[in-house]
N, C-alpha and C. Protein backbone atom coordinates (compact mmCIF):
# COMPACT_ATOMS: atom_id res chain seq x y z
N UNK A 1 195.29 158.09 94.20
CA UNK A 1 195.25 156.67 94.02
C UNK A 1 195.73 155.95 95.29
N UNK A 2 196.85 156.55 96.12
CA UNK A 2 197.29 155.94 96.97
C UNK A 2 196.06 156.26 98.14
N UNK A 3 195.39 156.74 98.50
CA UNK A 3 194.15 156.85 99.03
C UNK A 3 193.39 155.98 99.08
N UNK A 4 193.03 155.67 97.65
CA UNK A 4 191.69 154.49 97.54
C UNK A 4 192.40 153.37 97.98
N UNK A 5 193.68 152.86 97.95
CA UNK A 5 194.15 151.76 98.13
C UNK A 5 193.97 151.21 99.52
N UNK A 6 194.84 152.40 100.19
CA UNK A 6 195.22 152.68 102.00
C UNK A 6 193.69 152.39 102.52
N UNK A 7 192.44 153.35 101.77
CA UNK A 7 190.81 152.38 102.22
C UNK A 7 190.42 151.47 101.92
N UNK A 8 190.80 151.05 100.83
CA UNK A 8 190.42 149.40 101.21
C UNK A 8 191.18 148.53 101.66
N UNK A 9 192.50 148.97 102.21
CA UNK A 9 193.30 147.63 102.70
C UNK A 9 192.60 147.79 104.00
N UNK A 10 192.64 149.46 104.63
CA UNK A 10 192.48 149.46 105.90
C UNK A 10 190.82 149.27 106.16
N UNK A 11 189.95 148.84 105.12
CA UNK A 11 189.04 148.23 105.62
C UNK A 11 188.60 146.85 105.86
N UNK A 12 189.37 145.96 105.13
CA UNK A 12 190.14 144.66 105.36
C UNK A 12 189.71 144.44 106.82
N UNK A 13 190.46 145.01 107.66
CA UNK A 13 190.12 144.51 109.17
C UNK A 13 188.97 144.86 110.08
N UNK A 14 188.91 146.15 109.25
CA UNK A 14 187.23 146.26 110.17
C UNK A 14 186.12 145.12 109.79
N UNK A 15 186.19 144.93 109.01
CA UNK A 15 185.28 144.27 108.10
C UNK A 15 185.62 142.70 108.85
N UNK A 16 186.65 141.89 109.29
CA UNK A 16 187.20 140.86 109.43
C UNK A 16 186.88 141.14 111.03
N UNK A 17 187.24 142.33 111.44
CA UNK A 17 186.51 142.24 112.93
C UNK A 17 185.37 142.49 113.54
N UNK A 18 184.59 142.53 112.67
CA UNK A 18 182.62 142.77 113.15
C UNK A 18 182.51 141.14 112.59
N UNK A 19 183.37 140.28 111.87
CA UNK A 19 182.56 139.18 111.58
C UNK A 19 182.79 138.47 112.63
N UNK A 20 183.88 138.83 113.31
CA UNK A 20 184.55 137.78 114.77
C UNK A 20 183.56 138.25 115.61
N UNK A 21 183.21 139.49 115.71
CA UNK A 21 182.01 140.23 117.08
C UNK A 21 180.81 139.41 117.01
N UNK A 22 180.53 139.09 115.65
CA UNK A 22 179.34 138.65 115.36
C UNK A 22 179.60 136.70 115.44
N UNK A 23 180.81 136.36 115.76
CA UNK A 23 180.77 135.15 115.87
C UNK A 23 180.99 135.02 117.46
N UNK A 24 181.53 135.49 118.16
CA UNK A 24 181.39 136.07 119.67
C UNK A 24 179.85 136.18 120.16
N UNK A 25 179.08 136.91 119.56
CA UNK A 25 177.92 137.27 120.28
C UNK A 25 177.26 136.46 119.74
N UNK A 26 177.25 135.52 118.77
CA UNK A 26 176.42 133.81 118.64
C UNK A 26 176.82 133.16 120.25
N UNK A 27 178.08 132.69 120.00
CA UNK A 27 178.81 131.94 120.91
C UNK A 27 178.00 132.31 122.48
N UNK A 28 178.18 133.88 123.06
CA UNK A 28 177.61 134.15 124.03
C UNK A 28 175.75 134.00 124.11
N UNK A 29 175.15 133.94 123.08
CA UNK A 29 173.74 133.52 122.81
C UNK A 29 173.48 132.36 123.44
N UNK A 30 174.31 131.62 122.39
CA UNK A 30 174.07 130.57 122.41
C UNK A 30 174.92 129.85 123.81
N UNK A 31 175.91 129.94 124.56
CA UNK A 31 175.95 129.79 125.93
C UNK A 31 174.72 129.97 126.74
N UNK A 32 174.45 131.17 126.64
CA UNK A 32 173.00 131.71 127.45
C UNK A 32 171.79 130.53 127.04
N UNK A 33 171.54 130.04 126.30
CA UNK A 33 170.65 130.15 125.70
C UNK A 33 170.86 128.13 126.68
N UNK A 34 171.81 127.45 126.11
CA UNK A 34 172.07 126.01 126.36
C UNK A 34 172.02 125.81 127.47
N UNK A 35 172.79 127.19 128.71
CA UNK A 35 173.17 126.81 129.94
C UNK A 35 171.81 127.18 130.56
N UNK A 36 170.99 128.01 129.83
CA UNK A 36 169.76 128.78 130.80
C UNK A 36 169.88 129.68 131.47
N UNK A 37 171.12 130.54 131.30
CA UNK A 37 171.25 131.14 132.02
C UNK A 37 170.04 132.45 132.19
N UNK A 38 169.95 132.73 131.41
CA UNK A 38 168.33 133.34 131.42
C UNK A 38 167.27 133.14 130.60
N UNK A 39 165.84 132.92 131.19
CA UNK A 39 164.68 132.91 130.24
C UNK A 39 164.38 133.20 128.95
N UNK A 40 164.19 132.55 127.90
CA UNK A 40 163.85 133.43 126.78
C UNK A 40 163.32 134.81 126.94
N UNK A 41 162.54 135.24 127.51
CA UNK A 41 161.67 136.62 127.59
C UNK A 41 163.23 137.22 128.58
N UNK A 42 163.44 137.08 129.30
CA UNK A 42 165.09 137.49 129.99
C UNK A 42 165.79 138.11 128.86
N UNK A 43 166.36 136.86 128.06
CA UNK A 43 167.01 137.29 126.97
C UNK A 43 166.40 138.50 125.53
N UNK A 44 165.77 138.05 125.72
CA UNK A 44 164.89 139.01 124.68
C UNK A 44 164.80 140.53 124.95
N UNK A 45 165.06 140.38 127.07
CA UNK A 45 164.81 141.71 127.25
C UNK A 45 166.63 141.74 127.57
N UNK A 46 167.49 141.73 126.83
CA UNK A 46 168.73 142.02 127.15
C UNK A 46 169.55 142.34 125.69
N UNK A 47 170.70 143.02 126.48
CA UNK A 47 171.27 143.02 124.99
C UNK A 47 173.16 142.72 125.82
N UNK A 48 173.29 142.01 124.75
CA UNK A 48 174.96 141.68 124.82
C UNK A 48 175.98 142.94 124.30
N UNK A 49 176.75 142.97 125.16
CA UNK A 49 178.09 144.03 124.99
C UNK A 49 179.27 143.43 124.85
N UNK A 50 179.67 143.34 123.97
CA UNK A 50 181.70 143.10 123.49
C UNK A 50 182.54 143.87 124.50
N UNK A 51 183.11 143.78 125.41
CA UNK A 51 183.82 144.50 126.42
C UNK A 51 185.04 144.66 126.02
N UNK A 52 185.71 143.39 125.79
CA UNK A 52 187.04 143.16 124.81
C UNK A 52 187.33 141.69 124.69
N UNK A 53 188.36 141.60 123.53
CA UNK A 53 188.33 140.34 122.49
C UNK A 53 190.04 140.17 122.78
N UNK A 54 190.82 139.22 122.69
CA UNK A 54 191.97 138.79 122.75
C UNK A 54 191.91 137.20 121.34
N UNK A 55 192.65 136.85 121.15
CA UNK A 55 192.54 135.95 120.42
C UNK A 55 192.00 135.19 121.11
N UNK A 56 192.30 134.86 122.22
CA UNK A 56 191.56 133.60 122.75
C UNK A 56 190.57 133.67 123.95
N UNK A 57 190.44 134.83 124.42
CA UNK A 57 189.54 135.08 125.29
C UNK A 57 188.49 136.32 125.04
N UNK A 58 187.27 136.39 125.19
CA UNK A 58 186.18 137.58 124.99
C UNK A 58 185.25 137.73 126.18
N UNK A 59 185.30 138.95 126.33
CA UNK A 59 184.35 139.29 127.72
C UNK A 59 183.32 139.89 127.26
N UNK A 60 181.99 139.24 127.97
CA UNK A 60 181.07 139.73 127.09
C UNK A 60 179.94 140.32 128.38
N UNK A 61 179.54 141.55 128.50
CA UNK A 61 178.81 142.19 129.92
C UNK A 61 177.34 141.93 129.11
N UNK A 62 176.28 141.26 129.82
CA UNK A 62 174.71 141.31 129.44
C UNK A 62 174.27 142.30 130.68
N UNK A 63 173.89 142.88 129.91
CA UNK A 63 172.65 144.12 130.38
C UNK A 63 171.21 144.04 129.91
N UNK A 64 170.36 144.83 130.65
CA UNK A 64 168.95 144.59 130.94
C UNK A 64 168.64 146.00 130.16
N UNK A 65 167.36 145.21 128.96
CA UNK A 65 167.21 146.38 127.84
C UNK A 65 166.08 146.78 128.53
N UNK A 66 165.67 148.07 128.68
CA UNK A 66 164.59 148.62 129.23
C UNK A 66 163.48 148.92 127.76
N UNK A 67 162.27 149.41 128.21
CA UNK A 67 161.31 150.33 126.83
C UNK A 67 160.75 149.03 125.77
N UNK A 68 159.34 150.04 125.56
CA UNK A 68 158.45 148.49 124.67
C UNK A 68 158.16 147.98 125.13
N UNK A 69 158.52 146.28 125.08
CA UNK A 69 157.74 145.08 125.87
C UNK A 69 158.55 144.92 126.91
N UNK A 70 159.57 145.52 126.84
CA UNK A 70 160.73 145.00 127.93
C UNK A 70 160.05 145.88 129.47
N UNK A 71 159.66 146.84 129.14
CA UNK A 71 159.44 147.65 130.72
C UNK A 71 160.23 148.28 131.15
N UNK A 72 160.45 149.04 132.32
CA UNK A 72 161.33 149.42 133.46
C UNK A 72 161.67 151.46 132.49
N UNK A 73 162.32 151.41 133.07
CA UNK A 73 163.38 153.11 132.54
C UNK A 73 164.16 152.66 131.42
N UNK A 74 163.60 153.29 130.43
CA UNK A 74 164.69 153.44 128.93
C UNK A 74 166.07 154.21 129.20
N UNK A 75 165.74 154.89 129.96
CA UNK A 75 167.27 155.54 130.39
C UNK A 75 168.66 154.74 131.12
N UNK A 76 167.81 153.63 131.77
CA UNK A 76 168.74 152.45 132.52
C UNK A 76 169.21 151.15 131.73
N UNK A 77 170.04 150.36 132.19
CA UNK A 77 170.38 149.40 131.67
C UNK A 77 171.14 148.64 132.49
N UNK A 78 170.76 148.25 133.67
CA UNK A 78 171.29 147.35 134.64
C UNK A 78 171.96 146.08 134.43
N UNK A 79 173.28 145.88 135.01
CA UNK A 79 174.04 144.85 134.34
C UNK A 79 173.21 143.45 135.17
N UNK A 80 173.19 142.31 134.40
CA UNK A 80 172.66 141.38 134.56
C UNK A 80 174.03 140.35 135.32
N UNK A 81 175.02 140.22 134.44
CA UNK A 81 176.01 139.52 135.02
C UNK A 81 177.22 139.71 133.80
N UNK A 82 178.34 139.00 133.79
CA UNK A 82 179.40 139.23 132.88
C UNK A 82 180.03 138.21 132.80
N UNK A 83 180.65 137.73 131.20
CA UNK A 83 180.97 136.65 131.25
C UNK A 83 182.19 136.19 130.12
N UNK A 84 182.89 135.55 130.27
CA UNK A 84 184.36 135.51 130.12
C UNK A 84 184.36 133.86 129.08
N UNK A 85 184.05 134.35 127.53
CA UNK A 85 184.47 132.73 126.68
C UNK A 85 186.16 132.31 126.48
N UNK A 86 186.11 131.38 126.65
CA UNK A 86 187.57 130.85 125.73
C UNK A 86 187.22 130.51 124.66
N UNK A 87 187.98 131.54 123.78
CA UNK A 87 187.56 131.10 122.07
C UNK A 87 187.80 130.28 121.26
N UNK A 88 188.91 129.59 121.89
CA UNK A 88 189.15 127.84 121.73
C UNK A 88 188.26 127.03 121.65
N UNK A 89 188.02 127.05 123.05
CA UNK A 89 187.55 125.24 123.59
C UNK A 89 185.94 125.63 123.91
N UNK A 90 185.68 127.14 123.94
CA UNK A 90 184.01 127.57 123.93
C UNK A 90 183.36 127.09 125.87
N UNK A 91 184.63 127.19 126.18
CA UNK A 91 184.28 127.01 127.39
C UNK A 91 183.87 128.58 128.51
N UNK A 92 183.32 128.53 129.16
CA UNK A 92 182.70 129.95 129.90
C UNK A 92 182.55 130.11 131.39
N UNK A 93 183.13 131.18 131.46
CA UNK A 93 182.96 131.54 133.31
C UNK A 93 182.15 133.18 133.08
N UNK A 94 181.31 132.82 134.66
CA UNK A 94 180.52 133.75 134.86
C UNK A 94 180.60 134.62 135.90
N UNK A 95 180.17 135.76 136.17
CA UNK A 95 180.34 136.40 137.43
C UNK A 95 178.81 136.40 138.02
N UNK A 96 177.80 135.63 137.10
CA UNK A 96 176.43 135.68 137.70
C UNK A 96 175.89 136.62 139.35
N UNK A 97 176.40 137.87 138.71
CA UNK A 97 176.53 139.92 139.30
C UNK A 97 176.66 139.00 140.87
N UNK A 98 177.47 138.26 141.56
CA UNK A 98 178.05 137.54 142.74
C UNK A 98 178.66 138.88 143.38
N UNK A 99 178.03 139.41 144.79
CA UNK A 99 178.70 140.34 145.19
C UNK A 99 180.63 140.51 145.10
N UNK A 100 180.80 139.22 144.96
CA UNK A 100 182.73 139.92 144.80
C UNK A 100 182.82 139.30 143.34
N UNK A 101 182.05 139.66 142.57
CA UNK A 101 182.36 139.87 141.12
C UNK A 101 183.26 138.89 140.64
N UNK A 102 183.11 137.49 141.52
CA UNK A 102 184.64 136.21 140.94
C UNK A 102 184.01 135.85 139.82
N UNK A 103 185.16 135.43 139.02
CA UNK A 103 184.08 134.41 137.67
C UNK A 103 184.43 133.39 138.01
N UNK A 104 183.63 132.69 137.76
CA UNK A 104 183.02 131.05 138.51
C UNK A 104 182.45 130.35 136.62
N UNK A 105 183.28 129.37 136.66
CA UNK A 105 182.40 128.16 135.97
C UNK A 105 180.92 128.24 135.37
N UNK A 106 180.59 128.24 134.20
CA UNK A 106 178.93 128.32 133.93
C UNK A 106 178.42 127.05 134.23
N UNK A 107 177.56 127.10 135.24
CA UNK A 107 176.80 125.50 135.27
C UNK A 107 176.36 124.92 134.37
């Protein structure tokens, strides 16, 4: 009995933290998506990565989905750029792949 309990408390947070991932990777969409940072067909050919989450800050790396309509080597996945929300104020800095990797302001 003490088993079934200990799994569902301790699934409590998994469960509470894929809904934050999934409110994270709106947020980073939808940045992308307002600022332009890439093309629809861009985006379409990309996929977003959770790097890590803090309460108030999330780093989120976009990479380049290869295979299908997308093209290129299925084996690759070239980083596009990386990008840093405040989970506050939804404000965003980018490293738009800038040879010294600074994060800079999203235009």
């Amino acid at each position: 009995m003490k088993y079934v309990i200990c799994t569902i408390a301790c699934l409590v947070p998994l469960t509470s933290l894929a809904a934050e991932e999934d409110v994270i990777m709106r947020k980073a969409s939808r940045i992308i998506t307002q600022h332009r940072l890439l093309s629809r067909a861009e985006l379409a050919c990309s996929s977003l990565v959770l790097e890590e989450a803090t309460k108030t800050v999330a780093t989120v790396t976009v990479r380049e989905k290869h295979g299908g309509k997308c093209g290129g080597a299925p084996e690759t996945a070239p980083r596009r750029f990386t990008m840093e929300i405040d989970l506050k104020t939804g404000a965003a800095r980018w490293d738009n792949n800038y040879p010294d990797m600074e994060m800079r302001p999203v235009p």
